[in-house]
Structure formats: C-alpha cells, structure tokens
N, C-alpha and C. Protein backbone atom coordinates (compact mmCIF):
# COMPACT_ATOMS: atom_id res chain seq x y z
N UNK A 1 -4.19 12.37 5.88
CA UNK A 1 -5.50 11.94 5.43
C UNK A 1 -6.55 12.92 5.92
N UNK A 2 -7.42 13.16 4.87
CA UNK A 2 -8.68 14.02 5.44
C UNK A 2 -9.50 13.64 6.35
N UNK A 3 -9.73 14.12 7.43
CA UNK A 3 -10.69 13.86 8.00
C UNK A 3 -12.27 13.30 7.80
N UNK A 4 -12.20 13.70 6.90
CA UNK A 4 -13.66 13.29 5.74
C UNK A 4 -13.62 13.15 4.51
N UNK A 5 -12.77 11.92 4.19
CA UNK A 5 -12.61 11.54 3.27
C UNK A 5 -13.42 11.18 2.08
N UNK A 6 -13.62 11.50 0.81
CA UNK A 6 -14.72 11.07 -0.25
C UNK A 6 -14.38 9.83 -0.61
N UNK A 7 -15.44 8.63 -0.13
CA UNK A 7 -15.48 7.53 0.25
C UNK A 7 -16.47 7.30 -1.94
N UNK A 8 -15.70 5.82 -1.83
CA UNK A 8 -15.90 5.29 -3.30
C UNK A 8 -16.10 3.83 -3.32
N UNK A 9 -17.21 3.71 -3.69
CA UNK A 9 -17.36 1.79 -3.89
C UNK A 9 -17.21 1.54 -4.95
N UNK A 10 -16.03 0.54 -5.41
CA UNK A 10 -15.75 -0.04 -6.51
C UNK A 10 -16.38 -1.71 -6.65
N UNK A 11 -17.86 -1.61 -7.62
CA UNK A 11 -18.24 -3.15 -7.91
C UNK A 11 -18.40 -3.23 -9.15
N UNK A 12 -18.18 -4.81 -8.89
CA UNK A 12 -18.49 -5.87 -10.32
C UNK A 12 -18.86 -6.73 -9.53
N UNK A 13 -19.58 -8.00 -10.12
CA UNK A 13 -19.79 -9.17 -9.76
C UNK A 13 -19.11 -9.87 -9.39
N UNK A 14 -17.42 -10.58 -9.39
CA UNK A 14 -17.16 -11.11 -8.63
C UNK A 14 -15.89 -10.49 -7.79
N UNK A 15 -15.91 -9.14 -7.78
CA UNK A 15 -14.82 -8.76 -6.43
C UNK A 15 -13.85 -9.24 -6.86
N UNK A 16 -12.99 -9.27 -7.95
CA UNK A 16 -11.70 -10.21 -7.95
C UNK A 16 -10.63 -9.04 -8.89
N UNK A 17 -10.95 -8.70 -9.69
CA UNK A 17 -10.23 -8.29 -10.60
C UNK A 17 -10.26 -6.63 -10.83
N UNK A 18 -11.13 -5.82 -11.25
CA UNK A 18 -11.26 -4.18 -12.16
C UNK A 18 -12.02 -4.12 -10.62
N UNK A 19 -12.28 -4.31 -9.93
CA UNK A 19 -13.05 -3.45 -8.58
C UNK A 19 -11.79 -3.73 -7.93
N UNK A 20 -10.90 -4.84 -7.75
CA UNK A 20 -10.01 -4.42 -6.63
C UNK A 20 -8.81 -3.74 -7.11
N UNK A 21 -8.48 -3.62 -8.53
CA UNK A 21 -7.95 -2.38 -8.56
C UNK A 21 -8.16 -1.24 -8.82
N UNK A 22 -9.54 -0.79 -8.93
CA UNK A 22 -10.16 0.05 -8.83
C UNK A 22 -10.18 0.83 -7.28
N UNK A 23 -10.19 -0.10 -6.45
CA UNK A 23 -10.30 0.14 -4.84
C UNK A 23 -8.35 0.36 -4.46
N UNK A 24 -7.64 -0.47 -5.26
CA UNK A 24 -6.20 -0.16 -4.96
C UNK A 24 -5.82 1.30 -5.38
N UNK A 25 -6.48 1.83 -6.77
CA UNK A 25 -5.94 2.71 -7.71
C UNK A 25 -6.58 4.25 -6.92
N UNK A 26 -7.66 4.22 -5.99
CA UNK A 26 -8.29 5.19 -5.32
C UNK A 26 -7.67 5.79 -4.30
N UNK A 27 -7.45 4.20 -3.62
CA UNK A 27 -6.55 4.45 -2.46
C UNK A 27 -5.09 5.26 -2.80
N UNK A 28 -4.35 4.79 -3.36
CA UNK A 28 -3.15 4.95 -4.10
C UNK A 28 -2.95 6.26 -4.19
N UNK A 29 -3.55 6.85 -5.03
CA UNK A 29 -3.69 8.02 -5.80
C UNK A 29 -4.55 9.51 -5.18
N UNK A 30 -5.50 8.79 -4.61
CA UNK A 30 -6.20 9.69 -3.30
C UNK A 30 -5.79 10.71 -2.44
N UNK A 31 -4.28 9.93 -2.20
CA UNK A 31 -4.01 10.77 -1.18
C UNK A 31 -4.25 10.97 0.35
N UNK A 32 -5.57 10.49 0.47
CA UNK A 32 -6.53 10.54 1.91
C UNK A 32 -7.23 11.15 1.94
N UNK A 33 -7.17 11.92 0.38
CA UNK A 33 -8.35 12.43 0.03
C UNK A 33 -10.01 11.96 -0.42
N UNK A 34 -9.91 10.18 -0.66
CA UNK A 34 -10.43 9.63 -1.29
C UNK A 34 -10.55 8.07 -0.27
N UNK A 35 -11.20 7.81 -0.05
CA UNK A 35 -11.02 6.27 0.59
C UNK A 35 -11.83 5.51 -0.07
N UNK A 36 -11.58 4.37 -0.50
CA UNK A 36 -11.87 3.23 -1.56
C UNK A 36 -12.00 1.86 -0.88
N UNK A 37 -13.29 1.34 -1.18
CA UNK A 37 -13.65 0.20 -1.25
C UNK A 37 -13.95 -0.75 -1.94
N UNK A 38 -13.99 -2.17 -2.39
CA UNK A 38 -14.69 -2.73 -3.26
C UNK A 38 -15.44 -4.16 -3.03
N UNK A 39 -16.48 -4.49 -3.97
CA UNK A 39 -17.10 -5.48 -3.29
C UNK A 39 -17.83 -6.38 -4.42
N UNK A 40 -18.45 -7.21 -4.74
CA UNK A 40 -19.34 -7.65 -5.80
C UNK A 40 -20.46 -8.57 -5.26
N UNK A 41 -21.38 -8.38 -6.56
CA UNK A 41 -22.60 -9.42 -5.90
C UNK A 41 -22.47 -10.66 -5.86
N UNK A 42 -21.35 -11.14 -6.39
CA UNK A 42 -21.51 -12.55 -6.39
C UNK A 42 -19.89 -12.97 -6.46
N UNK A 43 -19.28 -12.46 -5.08
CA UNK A 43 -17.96 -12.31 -5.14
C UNK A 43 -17.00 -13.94 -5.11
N UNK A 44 -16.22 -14.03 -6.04
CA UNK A 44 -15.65 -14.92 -5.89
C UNK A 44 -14.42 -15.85 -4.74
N UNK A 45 -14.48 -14.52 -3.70
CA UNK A 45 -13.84 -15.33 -2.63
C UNK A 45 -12.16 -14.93 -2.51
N UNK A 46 -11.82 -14.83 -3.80
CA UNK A 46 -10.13 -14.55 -3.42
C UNK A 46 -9.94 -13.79 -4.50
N UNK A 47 -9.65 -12.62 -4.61
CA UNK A 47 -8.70 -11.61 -5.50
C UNK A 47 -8.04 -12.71 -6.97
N UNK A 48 -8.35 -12.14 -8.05
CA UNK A 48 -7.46 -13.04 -8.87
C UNK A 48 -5.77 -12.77 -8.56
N UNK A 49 -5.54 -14.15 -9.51
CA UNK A 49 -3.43 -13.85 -8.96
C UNK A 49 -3.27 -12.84 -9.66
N UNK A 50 -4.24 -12.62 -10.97
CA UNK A 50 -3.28 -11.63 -11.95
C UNK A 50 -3.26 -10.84 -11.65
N UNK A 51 -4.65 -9.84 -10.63
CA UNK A 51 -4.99 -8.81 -9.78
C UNK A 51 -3.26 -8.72 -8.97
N UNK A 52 -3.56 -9.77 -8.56
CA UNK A 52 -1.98 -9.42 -7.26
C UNK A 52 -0.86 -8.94 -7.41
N UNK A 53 -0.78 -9.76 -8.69
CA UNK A 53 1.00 -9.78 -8.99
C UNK A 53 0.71 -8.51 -9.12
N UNK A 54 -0.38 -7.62 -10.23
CA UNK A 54 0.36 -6.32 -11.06
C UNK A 54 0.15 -5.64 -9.37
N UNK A 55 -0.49 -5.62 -8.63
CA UNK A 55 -0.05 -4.79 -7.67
C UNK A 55 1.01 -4.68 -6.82
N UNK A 56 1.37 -5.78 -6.60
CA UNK A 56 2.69 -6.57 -5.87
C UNK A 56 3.71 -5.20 -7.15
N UNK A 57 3.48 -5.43 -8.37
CA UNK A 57 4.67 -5.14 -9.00
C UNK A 57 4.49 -3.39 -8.65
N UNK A 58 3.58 -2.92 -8.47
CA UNK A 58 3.21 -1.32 -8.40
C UNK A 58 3.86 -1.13 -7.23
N UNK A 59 4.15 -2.15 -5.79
CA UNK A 59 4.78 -2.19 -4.64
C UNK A 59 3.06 -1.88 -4.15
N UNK A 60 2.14 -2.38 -4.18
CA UNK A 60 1.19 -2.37 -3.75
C UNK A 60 0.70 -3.36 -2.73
N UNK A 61 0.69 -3.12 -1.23
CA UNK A 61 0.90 -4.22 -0.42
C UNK A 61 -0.86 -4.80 -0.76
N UNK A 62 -0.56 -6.29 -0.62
CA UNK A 62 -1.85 -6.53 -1.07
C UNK A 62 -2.73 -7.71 0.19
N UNK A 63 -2.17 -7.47 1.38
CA UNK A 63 -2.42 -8.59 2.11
C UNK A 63 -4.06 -7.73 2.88
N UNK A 64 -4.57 -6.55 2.50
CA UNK A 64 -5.75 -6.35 2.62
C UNK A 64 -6.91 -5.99 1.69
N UNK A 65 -6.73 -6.83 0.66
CA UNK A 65 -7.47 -7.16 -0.29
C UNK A 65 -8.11 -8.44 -0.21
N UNK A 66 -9.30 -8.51 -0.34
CA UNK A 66 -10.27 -9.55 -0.52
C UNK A 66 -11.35 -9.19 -1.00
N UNK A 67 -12.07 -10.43 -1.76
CA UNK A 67 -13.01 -10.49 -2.73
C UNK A 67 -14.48 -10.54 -1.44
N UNK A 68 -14.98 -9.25 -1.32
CA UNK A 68 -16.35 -9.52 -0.36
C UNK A 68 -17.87 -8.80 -1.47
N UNK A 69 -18.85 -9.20 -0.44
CA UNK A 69 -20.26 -8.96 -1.04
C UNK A 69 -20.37 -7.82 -0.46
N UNK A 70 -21.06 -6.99 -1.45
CA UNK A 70 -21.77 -5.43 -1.57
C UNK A 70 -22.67 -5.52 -0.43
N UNK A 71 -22.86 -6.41 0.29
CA UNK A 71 -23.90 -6.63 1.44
C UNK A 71 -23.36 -6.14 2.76
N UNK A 72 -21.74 -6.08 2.37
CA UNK A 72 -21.00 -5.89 3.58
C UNK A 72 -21.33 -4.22 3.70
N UNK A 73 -21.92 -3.10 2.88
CA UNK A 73 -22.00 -1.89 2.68
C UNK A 73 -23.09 -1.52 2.94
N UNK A 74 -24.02 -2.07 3.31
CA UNK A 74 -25.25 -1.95 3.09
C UNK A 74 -26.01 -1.48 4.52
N UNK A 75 -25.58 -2.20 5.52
CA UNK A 75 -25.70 -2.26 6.84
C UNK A 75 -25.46 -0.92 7.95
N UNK A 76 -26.31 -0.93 8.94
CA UNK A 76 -26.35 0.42 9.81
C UNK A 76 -24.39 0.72 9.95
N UNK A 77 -23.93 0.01 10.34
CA UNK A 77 -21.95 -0.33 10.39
C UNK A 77 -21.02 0.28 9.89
N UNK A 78 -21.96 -0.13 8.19
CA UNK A 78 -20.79 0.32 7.21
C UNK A 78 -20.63 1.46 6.92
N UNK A 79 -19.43 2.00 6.25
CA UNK A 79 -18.96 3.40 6.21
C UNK A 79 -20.07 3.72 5.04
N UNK A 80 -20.44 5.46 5.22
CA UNK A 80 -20.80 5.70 4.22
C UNK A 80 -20.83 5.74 2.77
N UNK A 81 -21.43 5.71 1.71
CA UNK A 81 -20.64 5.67 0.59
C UNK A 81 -21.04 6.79 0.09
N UNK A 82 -20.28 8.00 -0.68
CA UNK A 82 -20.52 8.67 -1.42
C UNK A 82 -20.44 8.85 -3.41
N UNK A 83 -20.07 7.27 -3.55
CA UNK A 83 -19.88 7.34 -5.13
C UNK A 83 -19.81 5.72 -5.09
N UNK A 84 -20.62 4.97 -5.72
CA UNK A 84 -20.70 3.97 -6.21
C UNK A 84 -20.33 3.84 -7.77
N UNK A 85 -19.71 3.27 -8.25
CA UNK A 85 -19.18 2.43 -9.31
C UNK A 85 -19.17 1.33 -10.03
N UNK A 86 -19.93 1.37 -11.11
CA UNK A 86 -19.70 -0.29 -11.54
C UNK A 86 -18.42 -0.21 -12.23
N UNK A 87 -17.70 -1.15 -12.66
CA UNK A 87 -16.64 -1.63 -13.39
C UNK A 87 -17.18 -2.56 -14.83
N UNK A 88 -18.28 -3.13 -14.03
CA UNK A 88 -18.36 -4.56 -15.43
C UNK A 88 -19.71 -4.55 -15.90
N UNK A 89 -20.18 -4.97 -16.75
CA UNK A 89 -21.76 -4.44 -17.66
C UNK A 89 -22.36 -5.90 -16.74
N UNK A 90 -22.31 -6.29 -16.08
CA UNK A 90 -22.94 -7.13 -15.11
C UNK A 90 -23.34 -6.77 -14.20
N UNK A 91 -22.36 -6.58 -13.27
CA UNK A 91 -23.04 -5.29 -12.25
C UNK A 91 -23.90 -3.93 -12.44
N UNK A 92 -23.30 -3.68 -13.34
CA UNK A 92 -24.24 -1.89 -13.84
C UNK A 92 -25.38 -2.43 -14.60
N UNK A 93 -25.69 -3.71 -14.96
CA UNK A 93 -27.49 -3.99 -15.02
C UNK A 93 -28.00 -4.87 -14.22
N UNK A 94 -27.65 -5.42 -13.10
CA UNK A 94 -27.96 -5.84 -11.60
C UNK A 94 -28.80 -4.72 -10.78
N UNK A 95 -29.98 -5.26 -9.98
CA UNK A 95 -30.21 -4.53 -9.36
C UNK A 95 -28.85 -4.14 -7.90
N UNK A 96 -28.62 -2.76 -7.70
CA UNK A 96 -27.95 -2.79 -7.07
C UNK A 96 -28.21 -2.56 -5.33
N UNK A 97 -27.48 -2.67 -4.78
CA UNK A 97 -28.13 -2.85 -3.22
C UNK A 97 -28.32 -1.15 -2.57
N UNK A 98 -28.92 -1.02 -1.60
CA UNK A 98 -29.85 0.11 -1.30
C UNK A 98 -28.91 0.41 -0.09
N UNK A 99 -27.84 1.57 -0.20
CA UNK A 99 -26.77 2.57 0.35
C UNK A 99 -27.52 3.60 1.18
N UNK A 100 -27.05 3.41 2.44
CA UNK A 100 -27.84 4.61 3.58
C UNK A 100 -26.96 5.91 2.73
N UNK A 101 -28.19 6.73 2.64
CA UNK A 101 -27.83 8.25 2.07
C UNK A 101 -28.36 8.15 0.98
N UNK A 102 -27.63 8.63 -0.10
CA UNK A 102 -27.96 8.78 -2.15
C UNK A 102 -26.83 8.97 -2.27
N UNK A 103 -25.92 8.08 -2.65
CA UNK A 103 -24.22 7.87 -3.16
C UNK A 103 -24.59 8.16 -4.62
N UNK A 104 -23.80 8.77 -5.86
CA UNK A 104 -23.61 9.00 -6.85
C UNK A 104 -23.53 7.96 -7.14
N UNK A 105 -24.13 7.61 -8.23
CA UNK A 105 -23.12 6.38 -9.20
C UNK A 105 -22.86 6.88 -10.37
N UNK A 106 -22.46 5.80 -11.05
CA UNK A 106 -21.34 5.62 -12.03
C UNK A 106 -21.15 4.40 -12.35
N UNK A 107 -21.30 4.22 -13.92
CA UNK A 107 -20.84 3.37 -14.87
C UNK A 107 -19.63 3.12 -15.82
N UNK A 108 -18.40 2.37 -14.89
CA UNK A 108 -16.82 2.67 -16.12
C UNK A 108 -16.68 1.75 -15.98
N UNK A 109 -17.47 0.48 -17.10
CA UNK A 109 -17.54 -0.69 -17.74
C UNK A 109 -15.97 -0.84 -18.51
N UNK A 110 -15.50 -1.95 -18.26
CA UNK A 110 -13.51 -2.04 -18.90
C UNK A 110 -14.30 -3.51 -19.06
N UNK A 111 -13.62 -3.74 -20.02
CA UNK A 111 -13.51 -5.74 -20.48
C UNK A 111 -12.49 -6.35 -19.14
N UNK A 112 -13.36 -7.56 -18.95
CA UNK A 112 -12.57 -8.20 -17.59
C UNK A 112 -11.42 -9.18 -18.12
N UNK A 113 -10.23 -8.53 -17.40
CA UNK A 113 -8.79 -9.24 -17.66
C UNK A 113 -8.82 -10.62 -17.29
N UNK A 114 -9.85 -10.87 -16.33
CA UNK A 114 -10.00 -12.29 -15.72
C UNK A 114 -10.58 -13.37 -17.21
N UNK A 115 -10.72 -13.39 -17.75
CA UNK A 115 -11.36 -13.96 -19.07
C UNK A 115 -10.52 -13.97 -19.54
N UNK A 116 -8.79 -13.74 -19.59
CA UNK A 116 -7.75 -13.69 -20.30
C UNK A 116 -7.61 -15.27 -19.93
N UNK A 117 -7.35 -15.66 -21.30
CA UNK A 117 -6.56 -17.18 -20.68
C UNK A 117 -4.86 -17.50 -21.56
N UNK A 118 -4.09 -18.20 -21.06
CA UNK A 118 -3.39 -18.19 -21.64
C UNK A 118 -1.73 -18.21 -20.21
N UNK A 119 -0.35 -17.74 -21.13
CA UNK A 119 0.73 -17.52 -20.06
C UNK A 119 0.17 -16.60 -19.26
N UNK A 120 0.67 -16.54 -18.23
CA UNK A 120 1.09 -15.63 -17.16
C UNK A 120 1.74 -13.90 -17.66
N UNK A 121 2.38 -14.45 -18.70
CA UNK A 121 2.71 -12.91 -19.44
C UNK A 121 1.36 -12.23 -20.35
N UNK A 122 0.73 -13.63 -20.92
CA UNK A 122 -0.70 -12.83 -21.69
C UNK A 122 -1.14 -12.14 -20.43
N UNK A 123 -1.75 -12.97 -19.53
CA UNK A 123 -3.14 -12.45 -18.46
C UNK A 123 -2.25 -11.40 -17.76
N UNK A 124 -0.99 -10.84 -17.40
CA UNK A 124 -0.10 -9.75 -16.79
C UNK A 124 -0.66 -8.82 -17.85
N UNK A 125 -0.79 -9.13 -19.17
CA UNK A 125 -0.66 -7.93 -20.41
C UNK A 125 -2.24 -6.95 -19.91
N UNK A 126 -3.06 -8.56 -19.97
CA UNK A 126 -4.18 -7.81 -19.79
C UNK A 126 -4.61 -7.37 -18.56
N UNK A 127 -3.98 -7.19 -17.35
CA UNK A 127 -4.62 -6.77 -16.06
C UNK A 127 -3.62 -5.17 -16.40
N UNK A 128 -2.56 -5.46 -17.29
CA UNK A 128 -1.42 -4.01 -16.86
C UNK A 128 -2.97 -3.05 -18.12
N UNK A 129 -3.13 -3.80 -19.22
CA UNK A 129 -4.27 -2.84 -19.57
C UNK A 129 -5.13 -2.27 -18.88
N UNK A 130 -5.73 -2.88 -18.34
CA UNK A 130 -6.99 -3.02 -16.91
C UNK A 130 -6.63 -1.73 -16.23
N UNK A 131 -5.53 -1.83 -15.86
CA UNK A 131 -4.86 -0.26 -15.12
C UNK A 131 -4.91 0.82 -15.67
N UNK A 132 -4.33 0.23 -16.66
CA UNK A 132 -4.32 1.67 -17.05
C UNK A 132 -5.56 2.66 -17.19
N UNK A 133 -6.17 1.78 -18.36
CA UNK A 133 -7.56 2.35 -18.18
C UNK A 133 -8.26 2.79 -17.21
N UNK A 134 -7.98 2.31 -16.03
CA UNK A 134 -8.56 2.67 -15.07
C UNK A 134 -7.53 3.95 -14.06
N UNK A 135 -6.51 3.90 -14.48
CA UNK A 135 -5.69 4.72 -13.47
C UNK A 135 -6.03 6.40 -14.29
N UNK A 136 -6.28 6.15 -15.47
CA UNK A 136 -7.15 6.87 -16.62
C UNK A 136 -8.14 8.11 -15.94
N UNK A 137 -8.94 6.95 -15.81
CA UNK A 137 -10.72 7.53 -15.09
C UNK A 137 -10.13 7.74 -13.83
N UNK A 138 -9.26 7.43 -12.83
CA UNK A 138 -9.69 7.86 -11.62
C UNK A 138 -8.37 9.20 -11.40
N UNK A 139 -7.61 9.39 -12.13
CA UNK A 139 -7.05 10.45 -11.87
C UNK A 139 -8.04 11.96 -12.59
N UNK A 140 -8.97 10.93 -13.85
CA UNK A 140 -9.59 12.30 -14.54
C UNK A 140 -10.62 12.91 -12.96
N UNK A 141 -10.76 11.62 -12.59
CA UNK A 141 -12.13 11.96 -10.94
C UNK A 141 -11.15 12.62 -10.35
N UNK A 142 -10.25 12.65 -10.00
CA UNK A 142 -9.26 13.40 -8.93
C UNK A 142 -9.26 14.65 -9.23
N UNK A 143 -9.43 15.38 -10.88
CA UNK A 143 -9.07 16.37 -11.38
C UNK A 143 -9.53 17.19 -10.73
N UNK A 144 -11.31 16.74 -10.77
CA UNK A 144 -12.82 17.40 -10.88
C UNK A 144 -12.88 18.26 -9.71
N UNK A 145 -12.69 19.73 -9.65
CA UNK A 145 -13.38 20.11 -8.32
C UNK A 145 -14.42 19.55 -7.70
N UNK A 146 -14.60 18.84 -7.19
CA UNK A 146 -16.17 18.26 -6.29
C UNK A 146 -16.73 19.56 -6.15
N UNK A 147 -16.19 20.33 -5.09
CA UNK A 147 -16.64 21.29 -4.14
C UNK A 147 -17.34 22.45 -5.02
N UNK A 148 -16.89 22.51 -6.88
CA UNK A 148 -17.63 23.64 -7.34
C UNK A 148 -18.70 23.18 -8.43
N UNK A 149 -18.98 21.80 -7.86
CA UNK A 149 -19.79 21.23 -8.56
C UNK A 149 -21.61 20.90 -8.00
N UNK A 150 -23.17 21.24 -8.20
CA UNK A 150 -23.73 20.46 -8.03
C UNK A 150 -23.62 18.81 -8.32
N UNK A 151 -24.90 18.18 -7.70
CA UNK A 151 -25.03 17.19 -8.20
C UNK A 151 -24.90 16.58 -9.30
N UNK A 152 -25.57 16.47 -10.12
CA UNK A 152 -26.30 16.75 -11.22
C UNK A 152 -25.02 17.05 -12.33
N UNK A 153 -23.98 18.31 -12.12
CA UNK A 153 -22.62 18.09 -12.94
C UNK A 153 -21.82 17.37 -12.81
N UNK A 154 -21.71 16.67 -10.98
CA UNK A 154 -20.91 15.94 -10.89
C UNK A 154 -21.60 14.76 -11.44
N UNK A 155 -22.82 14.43 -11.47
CA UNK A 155 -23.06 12.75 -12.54
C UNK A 155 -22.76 12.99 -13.64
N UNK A 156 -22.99 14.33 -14.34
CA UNK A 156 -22.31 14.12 -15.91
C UNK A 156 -20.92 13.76 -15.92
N UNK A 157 -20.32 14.92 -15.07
CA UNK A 157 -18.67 14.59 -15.29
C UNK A 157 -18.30 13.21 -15.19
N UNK A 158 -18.65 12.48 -14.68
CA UNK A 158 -18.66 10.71 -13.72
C UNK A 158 -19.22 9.90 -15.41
N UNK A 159 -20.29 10.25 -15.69
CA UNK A 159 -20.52 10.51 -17.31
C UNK A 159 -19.36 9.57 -18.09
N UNK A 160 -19.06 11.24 -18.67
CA UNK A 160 -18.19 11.35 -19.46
C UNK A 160 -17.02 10.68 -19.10
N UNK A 161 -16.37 10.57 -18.04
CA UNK A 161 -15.62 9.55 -17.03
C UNK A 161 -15.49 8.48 -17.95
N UNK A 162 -16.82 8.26 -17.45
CA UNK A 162 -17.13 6.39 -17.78
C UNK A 162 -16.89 5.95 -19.69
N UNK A 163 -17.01 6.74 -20.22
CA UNK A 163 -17.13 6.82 -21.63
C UNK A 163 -16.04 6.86 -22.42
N UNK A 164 -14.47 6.90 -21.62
CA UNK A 164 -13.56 7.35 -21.92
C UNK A 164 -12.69 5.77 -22.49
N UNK A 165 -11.56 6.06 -23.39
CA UNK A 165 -10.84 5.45 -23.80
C UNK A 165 -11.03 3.49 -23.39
N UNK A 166 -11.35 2.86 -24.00
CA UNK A 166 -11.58 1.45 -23.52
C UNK A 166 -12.75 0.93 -22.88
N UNK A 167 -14.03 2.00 -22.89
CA UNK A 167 -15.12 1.61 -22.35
C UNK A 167 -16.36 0.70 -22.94
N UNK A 168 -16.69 -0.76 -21.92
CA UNK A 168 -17.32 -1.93 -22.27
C UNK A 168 -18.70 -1.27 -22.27
C-alpha cells in the first residue's frame, strides 16, 4: 500500500447500495493505491442484502461495511478526501457537506438496484449490473495518469467518467 494513498468518497443518500460498492470496487482494484470510503446524507443504517451477497460472491469480505453519514468526513479526525463522488442524482443535487482541503468531485449517477423489487435472482441481476457499471468507471479512473494531469483535466476526465455507459 502507498504511503499516500488517493483517498475517494463514494456518496448517495442512503449509504446502502452504488456507494458501498463503489467504496468495495476502489478498494479492490486500487491496489493501495487508492483508499475508498463511503457515506450518505441520509444513510439508511445497514448495507442492503443485495449489496452483500454480490460481494460475498466477488469473495469480498464484507463485515466492514456499513451504511454511515457524510458527517463522519467532515470533521478535524477524518481522513482527507481527495475525490468526492456522487453515485445517485439525489446526492449530486444535495447540498453537499464542506471537506477540509478542495477534494475533486464527480458525478457517476447509475439507477439504484435498491428499487429492484422482486426474487432474489431479479434484485442479484440488478446489483451484478450496478457493478459492472461501476467496476467500468473506476478502472477507466485507475487508467488516468493523475500525476500528468492539472486540475482542471483531471475534472474533465472524472467528466467524461461519469457520462459513460449506463449513466442516470
């Protein structure tokens, strides 16, 4: 793991679903290059099941996942953030909470799998979508040289990111 890792907040409104695998899919894939968090404004308290299982099935240990408030980030404490994220067109027109520093953001709006109703195999269908799409955008972020980028290219690239295949 890097020593200074490029730290990523993954929100939506209720912390349950596309932010915590958004925060799984960072971690995951990162390397230790990347450290991932997630949180929402109006978090619902427990990770959805459908969230779990598909991670459970990725072999994704999931016993440090929980649904917390963006408030937890906010504070002298919390780790820095260098890239904020919405996931859901709820959060990305929320006012959002005020991050020691100027973290990048980013808008990669996905339709929420949690609104799936139905078997256990429908709502699996739609969280394994959820992934993908998202395992999508965060490997295209992995691509991106940071380091030969200003500001300013890196919000476009984050951009165009967000705009990609399945975007709400």
């Amino acid at each position: 793991m890097s020593d200074n890792p490029f730290t990523v907040l993954v929100l939506c409104t209720g912390n349950s679903a596309r932010s915590i695998l958004g925060e799984a899919l960072f971690n995951h894939l990162g390397a230790g290059e990347v450290r991932a968090f997630s949180a929402g404004s109006k978090p619902k308290g427990v990770p959805h099941p459908g969230a779990l299982r598909l991670l459970e099935r990725r072999g994704i240990d999931t016993t440090a996942f929980r649904s917390k408030s963006w408030d937890e980030f906010t504070g002298t404490d919390a780790p820095a953030i260098d890239l904020a994220i919405t996931v859901c067109g709820n959060a990305a027109g929320e006012a959002c909470p005020v991050f020691l520093g100027s973290p990048l953001k980013a808008h990669w709006g996905l339709p929420d799998p949690a609104d799936v109703t139905g078997t256990d195999a429908q709502v699996d269908a739609a969280f394994e979508e959820t992934w993908r799409l998202l395992e999508m955008r965060v490997r295209a972020f992995l691509a991106i040289d940071r380091a030969a980028m200003d500001k300013a290219a890196l919000q476009s690239a984050l951009a165009e990111i967000g705009a990609m295949e399945g975007a709400a």
